[in-house]
C-alpha atoms as a PDB file:
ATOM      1  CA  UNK A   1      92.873 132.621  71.661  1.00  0.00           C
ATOM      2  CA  UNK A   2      92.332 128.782  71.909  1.00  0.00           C
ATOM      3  CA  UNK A   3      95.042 128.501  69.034  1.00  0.00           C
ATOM      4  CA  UNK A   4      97.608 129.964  71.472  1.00  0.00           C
ATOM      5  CA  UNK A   5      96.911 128.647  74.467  1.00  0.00           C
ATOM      6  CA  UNK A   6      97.116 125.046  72.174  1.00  0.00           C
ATOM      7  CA  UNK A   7     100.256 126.212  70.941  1.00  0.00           C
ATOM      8  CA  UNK A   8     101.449 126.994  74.547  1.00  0.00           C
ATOM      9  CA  UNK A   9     100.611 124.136  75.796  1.00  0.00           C
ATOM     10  CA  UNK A  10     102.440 121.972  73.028  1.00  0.00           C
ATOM     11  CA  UNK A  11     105.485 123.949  74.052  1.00  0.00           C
ATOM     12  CA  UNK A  12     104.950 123.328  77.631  1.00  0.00           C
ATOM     13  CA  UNK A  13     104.927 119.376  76.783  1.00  0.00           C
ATOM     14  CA  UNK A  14     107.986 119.800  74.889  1.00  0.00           C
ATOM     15  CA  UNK A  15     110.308 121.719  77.509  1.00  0.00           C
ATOM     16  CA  UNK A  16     108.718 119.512  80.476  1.00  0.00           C
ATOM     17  CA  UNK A  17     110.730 116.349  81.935  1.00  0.00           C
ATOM     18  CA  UNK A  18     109.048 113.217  82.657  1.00  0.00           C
ATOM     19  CA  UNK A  19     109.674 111.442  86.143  1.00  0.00           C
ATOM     20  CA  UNK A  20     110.663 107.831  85.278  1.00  0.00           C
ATOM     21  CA  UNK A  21     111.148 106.643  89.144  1.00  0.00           C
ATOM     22  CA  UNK A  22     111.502 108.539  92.363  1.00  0.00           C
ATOM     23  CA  UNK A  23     111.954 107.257  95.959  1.00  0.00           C
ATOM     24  CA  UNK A  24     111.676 109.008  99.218  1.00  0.00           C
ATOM     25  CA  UNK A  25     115.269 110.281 100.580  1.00  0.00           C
ATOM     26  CA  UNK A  26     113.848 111.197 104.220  1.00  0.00           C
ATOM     27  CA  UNK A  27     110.333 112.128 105.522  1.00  0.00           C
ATOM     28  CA  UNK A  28     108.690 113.720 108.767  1.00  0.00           C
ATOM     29  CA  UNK A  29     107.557 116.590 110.336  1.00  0.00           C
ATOM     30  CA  UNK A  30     109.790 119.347 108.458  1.00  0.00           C
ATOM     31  CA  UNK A  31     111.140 117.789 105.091  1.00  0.00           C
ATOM     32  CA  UNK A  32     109.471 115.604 102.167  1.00  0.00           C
ATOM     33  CA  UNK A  33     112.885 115.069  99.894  1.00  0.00           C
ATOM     34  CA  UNK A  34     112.492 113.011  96.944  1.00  0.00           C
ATOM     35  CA  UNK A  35     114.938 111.641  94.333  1.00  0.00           C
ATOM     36  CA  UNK A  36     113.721 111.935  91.116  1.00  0.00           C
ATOM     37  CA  UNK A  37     115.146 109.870  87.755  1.00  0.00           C
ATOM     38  CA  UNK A  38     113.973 112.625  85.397  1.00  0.00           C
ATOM     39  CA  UNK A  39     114.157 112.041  81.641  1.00  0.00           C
ATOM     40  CA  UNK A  40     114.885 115.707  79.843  1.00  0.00           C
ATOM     41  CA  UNK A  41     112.746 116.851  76.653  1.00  0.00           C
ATOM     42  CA  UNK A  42     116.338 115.439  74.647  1.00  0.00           C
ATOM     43  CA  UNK A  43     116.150 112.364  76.152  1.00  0.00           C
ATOM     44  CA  UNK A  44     118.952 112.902  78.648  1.00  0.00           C
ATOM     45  CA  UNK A  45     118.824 111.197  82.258  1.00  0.00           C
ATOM     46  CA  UNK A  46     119.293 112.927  85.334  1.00  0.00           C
ATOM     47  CA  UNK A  47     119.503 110.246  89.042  1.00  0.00           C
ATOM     48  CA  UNK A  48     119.104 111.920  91.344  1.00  0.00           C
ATOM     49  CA  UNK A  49     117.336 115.037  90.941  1.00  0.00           C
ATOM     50  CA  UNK A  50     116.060 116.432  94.441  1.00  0.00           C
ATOM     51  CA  UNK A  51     112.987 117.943  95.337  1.00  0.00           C
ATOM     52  CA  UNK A  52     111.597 119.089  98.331  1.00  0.00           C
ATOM     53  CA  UNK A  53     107.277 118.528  98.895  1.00  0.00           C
ATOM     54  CA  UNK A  54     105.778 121.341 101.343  1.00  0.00           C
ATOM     55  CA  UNK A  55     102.771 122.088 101.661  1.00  0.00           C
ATOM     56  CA  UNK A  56     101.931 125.587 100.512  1.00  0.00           C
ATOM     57  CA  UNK A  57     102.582 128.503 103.383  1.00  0.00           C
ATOM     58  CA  UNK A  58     100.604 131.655 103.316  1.00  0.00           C
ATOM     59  CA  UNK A  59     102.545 135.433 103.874  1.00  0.00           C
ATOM     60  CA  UNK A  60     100.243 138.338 105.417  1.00  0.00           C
ATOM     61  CA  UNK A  61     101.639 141.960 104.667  1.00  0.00           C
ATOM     62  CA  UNK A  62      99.606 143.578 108.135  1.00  0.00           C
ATOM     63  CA  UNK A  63      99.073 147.083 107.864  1.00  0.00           C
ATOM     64  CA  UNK A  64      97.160 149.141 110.607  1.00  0.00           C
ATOM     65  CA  UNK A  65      94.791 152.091 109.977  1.00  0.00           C
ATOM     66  CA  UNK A  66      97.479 154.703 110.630  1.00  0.00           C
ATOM     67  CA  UNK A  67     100.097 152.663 107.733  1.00  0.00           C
ATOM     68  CA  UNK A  68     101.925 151.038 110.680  1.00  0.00           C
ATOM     69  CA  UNK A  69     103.252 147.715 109.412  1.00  0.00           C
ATOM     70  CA  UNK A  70     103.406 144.686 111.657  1.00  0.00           C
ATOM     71  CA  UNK A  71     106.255 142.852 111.400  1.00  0.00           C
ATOM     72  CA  UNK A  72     107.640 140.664 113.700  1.00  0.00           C
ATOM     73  CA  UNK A  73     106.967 144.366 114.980  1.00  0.00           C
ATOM     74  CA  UNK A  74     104.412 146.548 113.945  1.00  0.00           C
ATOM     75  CA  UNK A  75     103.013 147.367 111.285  1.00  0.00           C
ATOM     76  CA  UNK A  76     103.407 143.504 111.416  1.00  0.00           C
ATOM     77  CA  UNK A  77     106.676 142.357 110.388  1.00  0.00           C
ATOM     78  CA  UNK A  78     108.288 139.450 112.055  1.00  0.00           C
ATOM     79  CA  UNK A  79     111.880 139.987 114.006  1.00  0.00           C
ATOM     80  CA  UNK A  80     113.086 135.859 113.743  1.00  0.00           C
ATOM     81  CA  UNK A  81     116.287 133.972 113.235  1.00  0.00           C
ATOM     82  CA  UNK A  82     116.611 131.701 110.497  1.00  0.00           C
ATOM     83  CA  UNK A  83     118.925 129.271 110.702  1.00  0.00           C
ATOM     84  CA  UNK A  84     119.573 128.440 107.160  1.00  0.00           C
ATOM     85  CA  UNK A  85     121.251 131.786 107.211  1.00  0.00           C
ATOM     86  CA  UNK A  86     122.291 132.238 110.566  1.00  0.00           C
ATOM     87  CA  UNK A  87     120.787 135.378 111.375  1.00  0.00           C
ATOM     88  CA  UNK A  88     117.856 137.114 112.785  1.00  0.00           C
ATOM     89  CA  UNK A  89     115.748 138.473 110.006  1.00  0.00           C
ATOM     90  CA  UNK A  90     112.576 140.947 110.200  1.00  0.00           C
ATOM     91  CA  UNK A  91     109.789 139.302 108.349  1.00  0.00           C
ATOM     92  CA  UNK A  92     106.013 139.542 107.882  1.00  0.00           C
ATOM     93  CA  UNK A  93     103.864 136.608 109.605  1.00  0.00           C
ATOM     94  CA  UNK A  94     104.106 133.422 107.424  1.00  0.00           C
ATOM     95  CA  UNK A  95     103.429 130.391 108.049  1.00  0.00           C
ATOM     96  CA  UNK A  96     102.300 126.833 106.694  1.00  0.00           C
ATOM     97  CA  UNK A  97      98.314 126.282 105.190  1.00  0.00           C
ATOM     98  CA  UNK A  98      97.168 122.599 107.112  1.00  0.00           C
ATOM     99  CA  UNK A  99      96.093 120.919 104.568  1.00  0.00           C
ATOM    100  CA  UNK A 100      92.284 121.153 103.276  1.00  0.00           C
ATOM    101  CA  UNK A 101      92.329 124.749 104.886  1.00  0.00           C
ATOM    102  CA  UNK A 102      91.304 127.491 102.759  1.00  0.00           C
ATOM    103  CA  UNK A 103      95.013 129.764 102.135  1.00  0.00           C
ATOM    104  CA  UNK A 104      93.013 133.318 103.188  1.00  0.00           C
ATOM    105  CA  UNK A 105      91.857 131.406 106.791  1.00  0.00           C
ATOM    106  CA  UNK A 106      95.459 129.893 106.778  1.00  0.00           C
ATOM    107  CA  UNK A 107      96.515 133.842 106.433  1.00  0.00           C
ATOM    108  CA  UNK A 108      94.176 134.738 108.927  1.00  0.00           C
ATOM    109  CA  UNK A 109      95.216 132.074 111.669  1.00  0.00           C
ATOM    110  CA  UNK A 110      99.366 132.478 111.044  1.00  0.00           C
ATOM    111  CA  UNK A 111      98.224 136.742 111.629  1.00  0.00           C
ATOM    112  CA  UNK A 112      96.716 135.919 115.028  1.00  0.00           C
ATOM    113  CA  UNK A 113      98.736 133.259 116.184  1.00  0.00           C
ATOM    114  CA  UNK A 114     101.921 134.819 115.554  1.00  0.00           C
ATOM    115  CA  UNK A 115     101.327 138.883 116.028  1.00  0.00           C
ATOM    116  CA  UNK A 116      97.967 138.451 118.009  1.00  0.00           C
ATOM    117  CA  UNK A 117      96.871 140.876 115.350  1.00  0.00           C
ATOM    118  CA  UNK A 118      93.088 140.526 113.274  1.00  0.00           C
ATOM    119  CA  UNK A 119      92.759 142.050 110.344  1.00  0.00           C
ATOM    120  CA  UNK A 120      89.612 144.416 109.317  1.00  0.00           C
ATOM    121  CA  UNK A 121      90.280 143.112 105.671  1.00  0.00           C
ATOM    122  CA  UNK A 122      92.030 140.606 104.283  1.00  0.00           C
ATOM    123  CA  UNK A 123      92.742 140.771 100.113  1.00  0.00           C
ATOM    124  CA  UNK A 124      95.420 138.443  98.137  1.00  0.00           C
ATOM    125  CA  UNK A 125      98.067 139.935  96.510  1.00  0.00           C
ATOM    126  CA  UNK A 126      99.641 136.814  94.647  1.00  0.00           C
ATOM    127  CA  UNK A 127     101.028 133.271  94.413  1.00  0.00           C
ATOM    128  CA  UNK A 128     104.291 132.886  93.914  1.00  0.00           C
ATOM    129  CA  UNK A 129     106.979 130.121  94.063  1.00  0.00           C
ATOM    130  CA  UNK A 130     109.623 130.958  96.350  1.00  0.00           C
ATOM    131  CA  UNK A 131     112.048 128.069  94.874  1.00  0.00           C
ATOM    132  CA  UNK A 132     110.457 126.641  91.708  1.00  0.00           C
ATOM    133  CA  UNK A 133     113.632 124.160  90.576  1.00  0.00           C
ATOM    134  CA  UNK A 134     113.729 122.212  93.792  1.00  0.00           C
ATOM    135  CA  UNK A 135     110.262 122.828  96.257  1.00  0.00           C
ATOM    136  CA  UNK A 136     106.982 122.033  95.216  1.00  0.00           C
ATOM    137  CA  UNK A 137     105.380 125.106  97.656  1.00  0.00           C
ATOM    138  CA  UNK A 138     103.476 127.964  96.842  1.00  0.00           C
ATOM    139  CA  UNK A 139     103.565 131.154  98.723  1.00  0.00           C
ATOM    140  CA  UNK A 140     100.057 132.289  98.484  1.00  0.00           C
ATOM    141  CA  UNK A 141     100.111 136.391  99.550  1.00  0.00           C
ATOM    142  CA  UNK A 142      97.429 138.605 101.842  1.00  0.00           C
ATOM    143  CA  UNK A 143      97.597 142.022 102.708  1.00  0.00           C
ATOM    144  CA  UNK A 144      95.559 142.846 105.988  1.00  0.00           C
ATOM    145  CA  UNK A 145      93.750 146.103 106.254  1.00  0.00           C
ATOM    146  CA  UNK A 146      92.631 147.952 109.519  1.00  0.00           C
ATOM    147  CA  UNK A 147      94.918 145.019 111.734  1.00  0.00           C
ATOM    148  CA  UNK A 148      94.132 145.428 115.318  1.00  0.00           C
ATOM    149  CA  UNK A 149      95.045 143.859 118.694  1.00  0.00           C
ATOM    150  CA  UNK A 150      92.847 141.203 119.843  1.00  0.00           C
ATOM    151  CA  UNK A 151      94.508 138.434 121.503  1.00  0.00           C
ATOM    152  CA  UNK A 152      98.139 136.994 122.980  1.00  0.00           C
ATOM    153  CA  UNK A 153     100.474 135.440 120.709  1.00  0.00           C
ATOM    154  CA  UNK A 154     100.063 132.147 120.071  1.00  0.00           C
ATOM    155  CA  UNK A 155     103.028 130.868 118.937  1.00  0.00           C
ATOM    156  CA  UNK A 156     104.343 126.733 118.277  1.00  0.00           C
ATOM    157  CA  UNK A 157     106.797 125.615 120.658  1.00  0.00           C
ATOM    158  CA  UNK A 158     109.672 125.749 118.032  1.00  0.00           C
ATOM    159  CA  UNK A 159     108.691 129.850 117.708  1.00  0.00           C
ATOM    160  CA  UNK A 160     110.208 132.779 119.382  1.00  0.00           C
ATOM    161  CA  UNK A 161     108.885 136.046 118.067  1.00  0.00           C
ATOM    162  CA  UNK A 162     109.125 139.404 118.658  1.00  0.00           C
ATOM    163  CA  UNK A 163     106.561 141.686 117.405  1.00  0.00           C
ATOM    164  CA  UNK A 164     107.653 145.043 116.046  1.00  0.00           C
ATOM    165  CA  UNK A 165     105.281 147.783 114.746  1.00  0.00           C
ATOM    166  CA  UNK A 166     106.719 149.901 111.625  1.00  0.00           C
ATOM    167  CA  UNK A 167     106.050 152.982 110.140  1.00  0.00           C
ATOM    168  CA  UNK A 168     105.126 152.496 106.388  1.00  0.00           C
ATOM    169  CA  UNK A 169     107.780 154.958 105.180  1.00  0.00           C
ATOM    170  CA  UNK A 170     110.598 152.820 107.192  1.00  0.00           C
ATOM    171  CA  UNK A 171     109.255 149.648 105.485  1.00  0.00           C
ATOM    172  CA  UNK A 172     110.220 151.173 102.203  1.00  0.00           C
ATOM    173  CA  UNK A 173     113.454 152.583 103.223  1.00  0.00           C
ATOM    174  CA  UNK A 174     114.240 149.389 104.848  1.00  0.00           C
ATOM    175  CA  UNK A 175     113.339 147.977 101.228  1.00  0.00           C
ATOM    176  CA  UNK A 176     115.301 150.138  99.479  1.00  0.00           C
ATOM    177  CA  UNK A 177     118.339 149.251 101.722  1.00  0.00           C
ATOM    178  CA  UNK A 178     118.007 145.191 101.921  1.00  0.00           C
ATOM    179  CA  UNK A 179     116.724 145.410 105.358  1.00  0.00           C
ATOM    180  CA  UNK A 180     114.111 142.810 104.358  1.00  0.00           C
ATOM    181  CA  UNK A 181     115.782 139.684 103.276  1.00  0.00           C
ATOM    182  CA  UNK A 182     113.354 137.257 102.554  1.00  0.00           C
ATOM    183  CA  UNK A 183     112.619 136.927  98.850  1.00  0.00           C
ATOM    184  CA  UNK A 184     108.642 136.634  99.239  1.00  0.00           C
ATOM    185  CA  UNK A 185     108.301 138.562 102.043  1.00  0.00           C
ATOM    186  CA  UNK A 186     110.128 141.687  99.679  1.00  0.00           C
ATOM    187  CA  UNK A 187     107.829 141.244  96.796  1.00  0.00           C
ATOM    188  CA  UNK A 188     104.649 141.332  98.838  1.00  0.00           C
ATOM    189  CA  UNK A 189     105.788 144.350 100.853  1.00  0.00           C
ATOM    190  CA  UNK A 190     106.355 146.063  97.101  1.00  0.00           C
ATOM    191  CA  UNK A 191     102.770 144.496  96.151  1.00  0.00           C
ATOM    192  CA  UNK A 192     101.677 146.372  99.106  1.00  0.00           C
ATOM    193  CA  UNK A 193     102.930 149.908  98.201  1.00  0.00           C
ATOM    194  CA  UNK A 194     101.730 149.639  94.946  1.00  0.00           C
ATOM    195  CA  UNK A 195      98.786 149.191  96.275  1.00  0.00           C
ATOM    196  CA  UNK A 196      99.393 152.620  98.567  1.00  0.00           C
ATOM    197  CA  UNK A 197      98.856 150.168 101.628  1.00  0.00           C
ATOM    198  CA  UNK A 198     101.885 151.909 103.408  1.00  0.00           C
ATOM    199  CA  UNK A 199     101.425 155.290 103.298  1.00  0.00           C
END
């Protein structure tokens, strides 16, 4: 096994670019871009090669005793516009991990904060990057047993949320159909029903 993952790694080094320079493009509350000079594995040179540094964000796939998803409605998906596509998407609650917090109490926080949900259980499902050639972030993936009321939203100043409440069966349909557009928020829903978490 060690002569593999040698081998592996020795191909790793060989497809990997090295960064000769990069420089901060802009930098503040929402965006970290970078211009890289990136020297390819041939020796080609790519100036400028962007990439965007976020910090990783955690997704919770909330699920109540009766298979009820919350989204932003229940059983916990999140009802939100996004302005990069210019439309109102139903999503699960997501949101950044502050840095030096551990991601499952990052999971737990964005649940409460943004559905006013707790969950009975909290297990990860995966990390995944949502946009490997240009971010450096992580999505790191919950699902949420046995999710219960317990408190108001609490949501940043920048949020406006509406909490919906779904049957399990119409989070599938609604996955079969494209009704759930965001790439991570998808595969952990599918994670889910693998996992017979809806029902």
């Amino acid at each position: 096994m060690k002569k593999a993952d040698n081998k592996d790694e020795k191909l790793n080094m060989n497809l990997s670019w090295k960064i000769l320079d990069e420089t901060t493009v802009i930098k503040d509350s929402w965006i970290d871009m970078r211009a890289s000079t990136c020297q390819l594995p041939g020796g080609m040179v790519i100036a400028p090669f962007y990439v965007n540094h976020l910090p990783d964000f955690a997704v919770v796939v909330a699920v109540t005793p009766e298979h009820r998803v919350i989204m932003v409605r229940p059983p916990n998906c999140v009802r939100q516009y996004r302005h990069g596509v210019e439309k109102v998407l139903l999503e699960l609650p997501a949101g950044c991990i502050e840095a030096g917090e551990d991601p499952k109490d990052g999971a737990a926080r964005e649940l409460l904060e943004e559905t006013g949900y707790k969950a009975g259980s909290l297990e990860f499902l995966f990390k995944i990057a949502p946009n490997a050639s240009n971010c450096t972030s992580y999505a790191q993936c919950y699902l949420a047993r046995n999710v219960f009321p317990a408190a108001p939203q609490n949501l940043d100043e920048t949020e406006a949320l509406e909490v919906v409440e779904l049957e399990g069966e119409e989070v599938k349909r609604l996955l079969r159909e494209g009704g759930v557009e965001q790439a991570v928020h998808v595969a952990a829903l599918y994670r889910a029903a693998e996992l017979g978490a809806l029902g």
